[in-house]
PDB file of N, CA and C in Angstrom:
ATOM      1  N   UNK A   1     133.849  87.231  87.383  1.00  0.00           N
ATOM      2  CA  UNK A   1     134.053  88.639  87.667  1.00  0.00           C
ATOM      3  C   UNK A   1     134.292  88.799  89.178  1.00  0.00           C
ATOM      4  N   UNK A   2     135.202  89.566  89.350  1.00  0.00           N
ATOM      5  CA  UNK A   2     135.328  89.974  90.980  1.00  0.00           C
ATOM      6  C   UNK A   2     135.345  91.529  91.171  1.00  0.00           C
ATOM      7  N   UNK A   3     134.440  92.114  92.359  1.00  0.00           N
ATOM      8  CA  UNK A   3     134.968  93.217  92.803  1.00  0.00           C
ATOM      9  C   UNK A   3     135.946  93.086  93.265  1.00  0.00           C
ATOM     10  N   UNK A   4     137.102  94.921  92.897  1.00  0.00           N
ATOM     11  CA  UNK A   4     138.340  94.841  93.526  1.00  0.00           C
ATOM     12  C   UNK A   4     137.925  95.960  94.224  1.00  0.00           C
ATOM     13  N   UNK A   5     138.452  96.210  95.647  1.00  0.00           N
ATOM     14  CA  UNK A   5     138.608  97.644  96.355  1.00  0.00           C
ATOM     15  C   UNK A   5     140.426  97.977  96.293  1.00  0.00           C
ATOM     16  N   UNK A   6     140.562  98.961  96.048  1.00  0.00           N
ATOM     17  CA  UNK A   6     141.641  99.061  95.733  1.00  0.00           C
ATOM     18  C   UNK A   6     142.218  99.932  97.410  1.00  0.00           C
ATOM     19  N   UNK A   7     143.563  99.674  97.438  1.00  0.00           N
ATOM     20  CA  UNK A   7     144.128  99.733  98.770  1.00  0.00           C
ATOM     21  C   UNK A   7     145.252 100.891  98.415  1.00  0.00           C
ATOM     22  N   UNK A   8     145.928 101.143  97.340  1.00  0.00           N
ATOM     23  CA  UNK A   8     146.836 102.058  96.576  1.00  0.00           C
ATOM     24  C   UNK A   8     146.673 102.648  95.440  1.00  0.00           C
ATOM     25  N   UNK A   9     146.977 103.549  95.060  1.00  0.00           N
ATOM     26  CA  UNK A   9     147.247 104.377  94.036  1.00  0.00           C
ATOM     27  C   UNK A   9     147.154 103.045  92.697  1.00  0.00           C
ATOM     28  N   UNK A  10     146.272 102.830  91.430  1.00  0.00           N
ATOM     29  CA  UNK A  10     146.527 102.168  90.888  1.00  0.00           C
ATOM     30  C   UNK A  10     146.213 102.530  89.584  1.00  0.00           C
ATOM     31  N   UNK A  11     147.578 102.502  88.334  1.00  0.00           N
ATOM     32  CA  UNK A  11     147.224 103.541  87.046  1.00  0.00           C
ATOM     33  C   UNK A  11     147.781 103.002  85.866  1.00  0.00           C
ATOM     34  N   UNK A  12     148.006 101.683  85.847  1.00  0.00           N
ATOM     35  CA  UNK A  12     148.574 101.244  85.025  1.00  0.00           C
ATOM     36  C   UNK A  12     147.842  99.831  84.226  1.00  0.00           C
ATOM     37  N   UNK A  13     146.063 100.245  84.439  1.00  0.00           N
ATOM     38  CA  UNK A  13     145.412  99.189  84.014  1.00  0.00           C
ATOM     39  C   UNK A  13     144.491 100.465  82.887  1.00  0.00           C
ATOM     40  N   UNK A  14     144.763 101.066  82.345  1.00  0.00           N
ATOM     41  CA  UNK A  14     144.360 102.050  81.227  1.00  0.00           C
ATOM     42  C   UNK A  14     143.122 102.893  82.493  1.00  0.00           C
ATOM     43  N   UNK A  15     143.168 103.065  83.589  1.00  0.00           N
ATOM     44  CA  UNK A  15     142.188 104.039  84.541  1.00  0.00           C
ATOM     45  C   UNK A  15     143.533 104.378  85.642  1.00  0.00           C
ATOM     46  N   UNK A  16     143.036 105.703  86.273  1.00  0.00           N
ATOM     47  CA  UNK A  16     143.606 105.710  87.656  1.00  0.00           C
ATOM     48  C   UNK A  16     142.484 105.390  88.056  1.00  0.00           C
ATOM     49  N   UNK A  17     143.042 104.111  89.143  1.00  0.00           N
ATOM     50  CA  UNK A  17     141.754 104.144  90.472  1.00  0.00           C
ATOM     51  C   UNK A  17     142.905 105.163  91.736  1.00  0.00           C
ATOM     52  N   UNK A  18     142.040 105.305  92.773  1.00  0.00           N
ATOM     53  CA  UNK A  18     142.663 105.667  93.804  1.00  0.00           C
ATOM     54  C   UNK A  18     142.430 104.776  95.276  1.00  0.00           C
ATOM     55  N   UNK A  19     143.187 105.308  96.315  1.00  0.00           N
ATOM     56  CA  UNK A  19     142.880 104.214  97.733  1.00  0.00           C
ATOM     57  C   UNK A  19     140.935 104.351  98.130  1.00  0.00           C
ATOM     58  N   UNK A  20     140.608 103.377  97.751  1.00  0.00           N
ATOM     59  CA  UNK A  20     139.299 103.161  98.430  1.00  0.00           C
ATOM     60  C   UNK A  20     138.180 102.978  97.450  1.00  0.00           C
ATOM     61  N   UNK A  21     138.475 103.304  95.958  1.00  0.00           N
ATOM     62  CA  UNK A  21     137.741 102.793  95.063  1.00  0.00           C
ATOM     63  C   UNK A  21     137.841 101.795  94.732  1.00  0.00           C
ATOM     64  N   UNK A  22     136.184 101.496  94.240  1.00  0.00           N
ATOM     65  CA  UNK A  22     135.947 100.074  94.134  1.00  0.00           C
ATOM     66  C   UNK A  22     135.379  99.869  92.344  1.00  0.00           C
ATOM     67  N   UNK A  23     135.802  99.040  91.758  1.00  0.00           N
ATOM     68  CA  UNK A  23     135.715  98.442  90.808  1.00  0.00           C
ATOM     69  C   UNK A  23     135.702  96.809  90.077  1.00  0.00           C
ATOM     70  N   UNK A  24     134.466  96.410  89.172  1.00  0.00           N
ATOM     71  CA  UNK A  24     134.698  95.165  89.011  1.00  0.00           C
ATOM     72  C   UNK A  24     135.215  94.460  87.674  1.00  0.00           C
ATOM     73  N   UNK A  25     136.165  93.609  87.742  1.00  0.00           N
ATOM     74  CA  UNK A  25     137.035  93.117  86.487  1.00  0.00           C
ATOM     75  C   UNK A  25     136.910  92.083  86.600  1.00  0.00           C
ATOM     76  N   UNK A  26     137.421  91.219  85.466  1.00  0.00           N
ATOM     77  CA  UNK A  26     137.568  89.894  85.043  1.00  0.00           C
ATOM     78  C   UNK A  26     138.690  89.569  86.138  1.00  0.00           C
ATOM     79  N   UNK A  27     138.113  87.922  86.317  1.00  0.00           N
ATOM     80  CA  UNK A  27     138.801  87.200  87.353  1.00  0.00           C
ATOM     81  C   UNK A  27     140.809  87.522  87.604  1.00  0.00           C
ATOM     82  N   UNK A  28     141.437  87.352  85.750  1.00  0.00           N
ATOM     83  CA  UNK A  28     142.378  87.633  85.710  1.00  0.00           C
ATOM     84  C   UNK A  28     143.312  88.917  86.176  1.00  0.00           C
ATOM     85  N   UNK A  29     142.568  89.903  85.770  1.00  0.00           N
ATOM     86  CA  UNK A  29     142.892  91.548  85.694  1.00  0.00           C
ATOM     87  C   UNK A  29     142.460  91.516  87.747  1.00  0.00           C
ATOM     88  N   UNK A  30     141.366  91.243  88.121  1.00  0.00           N
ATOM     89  CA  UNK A  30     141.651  91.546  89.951  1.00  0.00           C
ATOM     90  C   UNK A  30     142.632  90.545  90.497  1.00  0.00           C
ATOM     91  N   UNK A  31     142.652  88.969  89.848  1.00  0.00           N
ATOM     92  CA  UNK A  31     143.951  88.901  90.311  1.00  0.00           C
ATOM     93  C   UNK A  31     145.427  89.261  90.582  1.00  0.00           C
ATOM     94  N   UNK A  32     145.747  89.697  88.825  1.00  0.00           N
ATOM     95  CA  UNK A  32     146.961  90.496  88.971  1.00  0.00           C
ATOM     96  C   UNK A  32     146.951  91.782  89.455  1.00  0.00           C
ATOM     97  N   UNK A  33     146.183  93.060  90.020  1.00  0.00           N
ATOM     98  CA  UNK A  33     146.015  94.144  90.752  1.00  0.00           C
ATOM     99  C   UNK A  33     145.750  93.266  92.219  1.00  0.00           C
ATOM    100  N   UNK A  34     145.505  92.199  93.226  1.00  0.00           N
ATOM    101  CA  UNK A  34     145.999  91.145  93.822  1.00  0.00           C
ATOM    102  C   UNK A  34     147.301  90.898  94.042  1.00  0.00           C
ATOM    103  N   UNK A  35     147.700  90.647  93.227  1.00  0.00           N
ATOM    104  CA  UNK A  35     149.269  90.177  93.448  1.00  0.00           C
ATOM    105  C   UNK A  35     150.242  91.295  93.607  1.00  0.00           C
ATOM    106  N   UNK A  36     149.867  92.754  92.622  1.00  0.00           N
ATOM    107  CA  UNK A  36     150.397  93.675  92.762  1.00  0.00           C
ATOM    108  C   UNK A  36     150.452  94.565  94.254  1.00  0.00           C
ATOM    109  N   UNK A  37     149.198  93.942  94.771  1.00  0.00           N
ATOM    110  CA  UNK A  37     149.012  94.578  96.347  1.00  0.00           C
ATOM    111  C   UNK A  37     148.962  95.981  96.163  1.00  0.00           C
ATOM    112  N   UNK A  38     147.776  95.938  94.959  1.00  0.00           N
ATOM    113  CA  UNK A  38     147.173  97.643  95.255  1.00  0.00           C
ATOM    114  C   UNK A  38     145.697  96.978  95.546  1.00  0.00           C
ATOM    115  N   UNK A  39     145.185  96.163  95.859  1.00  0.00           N
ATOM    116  CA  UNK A  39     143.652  96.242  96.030  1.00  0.00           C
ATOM    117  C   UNK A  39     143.254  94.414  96.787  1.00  0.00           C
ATOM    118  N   UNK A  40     142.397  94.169  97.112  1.00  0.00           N
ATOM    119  CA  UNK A  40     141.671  93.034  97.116  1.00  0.00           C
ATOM    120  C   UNK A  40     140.482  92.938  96.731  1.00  0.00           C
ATOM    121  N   UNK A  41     140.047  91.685  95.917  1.00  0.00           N
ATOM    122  CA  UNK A  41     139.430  91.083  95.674  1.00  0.00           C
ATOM    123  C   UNK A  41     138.068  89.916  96.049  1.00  0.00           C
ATOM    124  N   UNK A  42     137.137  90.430  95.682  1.00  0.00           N
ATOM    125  CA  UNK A  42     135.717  89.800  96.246  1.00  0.00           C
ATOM    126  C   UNK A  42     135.054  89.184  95.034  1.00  0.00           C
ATOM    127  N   UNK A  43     134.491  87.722  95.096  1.00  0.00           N
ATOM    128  CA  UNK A  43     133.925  87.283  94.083  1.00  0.00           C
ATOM    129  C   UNK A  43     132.655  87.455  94.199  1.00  0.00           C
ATOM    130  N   UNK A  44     132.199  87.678  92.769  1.00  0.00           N
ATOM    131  CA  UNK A  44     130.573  88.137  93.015  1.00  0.00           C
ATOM    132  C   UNK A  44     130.191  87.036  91.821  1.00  0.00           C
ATOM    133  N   UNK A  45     128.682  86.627  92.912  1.00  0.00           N
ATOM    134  CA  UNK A  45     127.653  85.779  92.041  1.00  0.00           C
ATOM    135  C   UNK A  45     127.409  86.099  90.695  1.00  0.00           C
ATOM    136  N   UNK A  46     127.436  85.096  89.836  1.00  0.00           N
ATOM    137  CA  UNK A  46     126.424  85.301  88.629  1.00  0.00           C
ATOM    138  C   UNK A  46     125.087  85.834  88.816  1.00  0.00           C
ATOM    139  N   UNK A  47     124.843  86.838  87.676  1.00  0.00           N
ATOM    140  CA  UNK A  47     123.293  87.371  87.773  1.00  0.00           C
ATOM    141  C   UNK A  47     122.087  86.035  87.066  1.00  0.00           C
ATOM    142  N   UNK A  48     121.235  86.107  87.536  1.00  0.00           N
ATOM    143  CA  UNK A  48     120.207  85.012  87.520  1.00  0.00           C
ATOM    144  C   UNK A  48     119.366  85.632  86.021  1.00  0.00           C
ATOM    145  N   UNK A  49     119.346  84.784  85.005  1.00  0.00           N
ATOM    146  CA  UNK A  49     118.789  84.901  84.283  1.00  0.00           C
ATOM    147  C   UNK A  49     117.469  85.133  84.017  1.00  0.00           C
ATOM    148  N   UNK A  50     117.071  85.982  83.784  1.00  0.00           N
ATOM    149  CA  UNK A  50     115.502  86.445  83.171  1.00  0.00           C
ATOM    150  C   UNK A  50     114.649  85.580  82.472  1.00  0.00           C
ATOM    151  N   UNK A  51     113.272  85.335  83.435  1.00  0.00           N
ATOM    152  CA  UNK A  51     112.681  84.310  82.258  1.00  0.00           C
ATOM    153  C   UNK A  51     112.317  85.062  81.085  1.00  0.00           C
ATOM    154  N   UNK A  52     111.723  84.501  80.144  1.00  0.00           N
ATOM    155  CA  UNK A  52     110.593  84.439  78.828  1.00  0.00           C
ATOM    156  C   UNK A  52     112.217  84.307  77.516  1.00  0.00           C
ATOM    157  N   UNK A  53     111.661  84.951  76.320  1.00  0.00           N
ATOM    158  CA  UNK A  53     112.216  84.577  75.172  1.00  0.00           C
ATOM    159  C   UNK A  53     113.186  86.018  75.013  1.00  0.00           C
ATOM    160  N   UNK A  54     112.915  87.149  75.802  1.00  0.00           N
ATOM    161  CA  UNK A  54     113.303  88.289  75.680  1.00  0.00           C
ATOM    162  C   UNK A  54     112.716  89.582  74.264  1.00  0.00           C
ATOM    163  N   UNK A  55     111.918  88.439  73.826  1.00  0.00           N
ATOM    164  CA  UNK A  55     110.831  89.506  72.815  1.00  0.00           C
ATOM    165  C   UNK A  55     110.139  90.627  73.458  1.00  0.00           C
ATOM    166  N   UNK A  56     109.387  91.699  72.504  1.00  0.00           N
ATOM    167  CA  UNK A  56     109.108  92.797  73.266  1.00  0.00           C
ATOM    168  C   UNK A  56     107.473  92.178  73.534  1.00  0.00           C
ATOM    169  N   UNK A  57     106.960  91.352  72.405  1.00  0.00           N
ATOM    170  CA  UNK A  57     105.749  90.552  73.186  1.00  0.00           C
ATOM    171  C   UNK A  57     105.223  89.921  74.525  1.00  0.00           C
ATOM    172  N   UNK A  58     106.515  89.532  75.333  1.00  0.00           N
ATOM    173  CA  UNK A  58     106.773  88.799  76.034  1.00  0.00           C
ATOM    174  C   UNK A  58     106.427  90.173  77.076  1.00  0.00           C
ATOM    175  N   UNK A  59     106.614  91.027  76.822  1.00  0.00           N
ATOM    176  CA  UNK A  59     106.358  92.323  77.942  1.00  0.00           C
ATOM    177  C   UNK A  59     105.491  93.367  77.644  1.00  0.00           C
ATOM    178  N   UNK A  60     105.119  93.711  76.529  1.00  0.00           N
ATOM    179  CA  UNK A  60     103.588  94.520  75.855  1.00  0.00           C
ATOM    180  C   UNK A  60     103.124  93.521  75.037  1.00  0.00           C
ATOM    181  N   UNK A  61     102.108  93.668  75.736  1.00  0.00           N
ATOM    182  CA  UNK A  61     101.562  92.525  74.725  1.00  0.00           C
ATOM    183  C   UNK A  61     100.882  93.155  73.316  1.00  0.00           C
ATOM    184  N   UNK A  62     100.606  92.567  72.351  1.00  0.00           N
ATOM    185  CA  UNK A  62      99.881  93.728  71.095  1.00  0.00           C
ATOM    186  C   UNK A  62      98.492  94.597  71.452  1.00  0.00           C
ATOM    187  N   UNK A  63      98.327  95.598  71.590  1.00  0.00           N
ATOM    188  CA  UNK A  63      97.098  96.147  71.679  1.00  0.00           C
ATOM    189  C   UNK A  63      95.958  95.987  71.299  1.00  0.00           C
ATOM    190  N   UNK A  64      95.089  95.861  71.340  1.00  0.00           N
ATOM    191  CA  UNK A  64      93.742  95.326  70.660  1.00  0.00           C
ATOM    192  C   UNK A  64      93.085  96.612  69.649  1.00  0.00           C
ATOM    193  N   UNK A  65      93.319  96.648  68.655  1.00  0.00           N
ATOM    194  CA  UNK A  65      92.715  97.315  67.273  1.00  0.00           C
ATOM    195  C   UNK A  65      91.871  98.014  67.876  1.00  0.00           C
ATOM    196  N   UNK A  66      90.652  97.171  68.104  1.00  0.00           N
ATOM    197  CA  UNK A  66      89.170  97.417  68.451  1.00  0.00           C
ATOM    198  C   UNK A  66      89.277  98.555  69.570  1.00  0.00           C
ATOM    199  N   UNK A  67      89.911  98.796  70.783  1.00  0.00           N
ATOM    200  CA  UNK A  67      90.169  99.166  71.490  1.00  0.00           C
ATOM    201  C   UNK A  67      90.896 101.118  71.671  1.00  0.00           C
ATOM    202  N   UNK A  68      91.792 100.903  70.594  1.00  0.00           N
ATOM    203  CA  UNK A  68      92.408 102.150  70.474  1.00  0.00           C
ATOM    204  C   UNK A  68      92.113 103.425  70.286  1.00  0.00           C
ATOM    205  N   UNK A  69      92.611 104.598  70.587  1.00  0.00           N
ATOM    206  CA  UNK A  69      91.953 105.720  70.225  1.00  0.00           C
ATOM    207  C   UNK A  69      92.073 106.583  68.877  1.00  0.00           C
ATOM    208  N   UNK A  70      92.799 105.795  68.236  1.00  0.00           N
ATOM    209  CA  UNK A  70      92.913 106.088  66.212  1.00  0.00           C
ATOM    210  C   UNK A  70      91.328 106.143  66.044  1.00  0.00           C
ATOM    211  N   UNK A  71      90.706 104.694  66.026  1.00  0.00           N
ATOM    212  CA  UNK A  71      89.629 104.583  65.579  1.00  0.00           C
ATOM    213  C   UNK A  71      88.130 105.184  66.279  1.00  0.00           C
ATOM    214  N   UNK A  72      88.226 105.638  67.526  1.00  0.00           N
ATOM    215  CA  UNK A  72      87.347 106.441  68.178  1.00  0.00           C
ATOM    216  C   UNK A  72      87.196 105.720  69.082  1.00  0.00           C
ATOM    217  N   UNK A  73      86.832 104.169  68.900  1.00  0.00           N
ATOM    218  CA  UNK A  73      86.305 103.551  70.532  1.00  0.00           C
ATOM    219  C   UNK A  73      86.887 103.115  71.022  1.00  0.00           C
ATOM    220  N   UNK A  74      86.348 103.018  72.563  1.00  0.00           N
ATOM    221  CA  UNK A  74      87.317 102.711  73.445  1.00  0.00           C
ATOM    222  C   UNK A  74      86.380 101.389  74.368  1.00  0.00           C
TER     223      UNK A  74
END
């Protein structure tokens, strides 16, 4: 993926961008708006993956029965 800042009028990628907006596309699509010389192009890092399994356990853990306020005690 690369950010593009766009340098011209650009309306023929299914959006108008205009001079000075910035938007990010697949490597291909900022190249060819690149070549077209309405914008340049900045490559941006991969995002760093999140540990655990992505379960909702993994981030609330189960509540303890005993504990809750259904049953009165706390």
């Amino acid at each position: 993926m690369k950010r593009v800042t766009f340098t011209d009028r650009c309306d023929g990628i299914g959006s108008v961008y205009n001079k000075g907006d910035v938007a990010v596309f697949p490597d291909a699509v900022a190249d060819a708006i690149v070549a077209a010389k309405k914008g340049t192009a900045e490559a941006m890092s991969d995002p760093v993956p999140e540990q655990g399994s992505g379960k909702k356990d993994d981030v609330d853990p189960p509540a303890d029965p005993k504990t809750t306020p259904e049953n009165g005690k706390s």
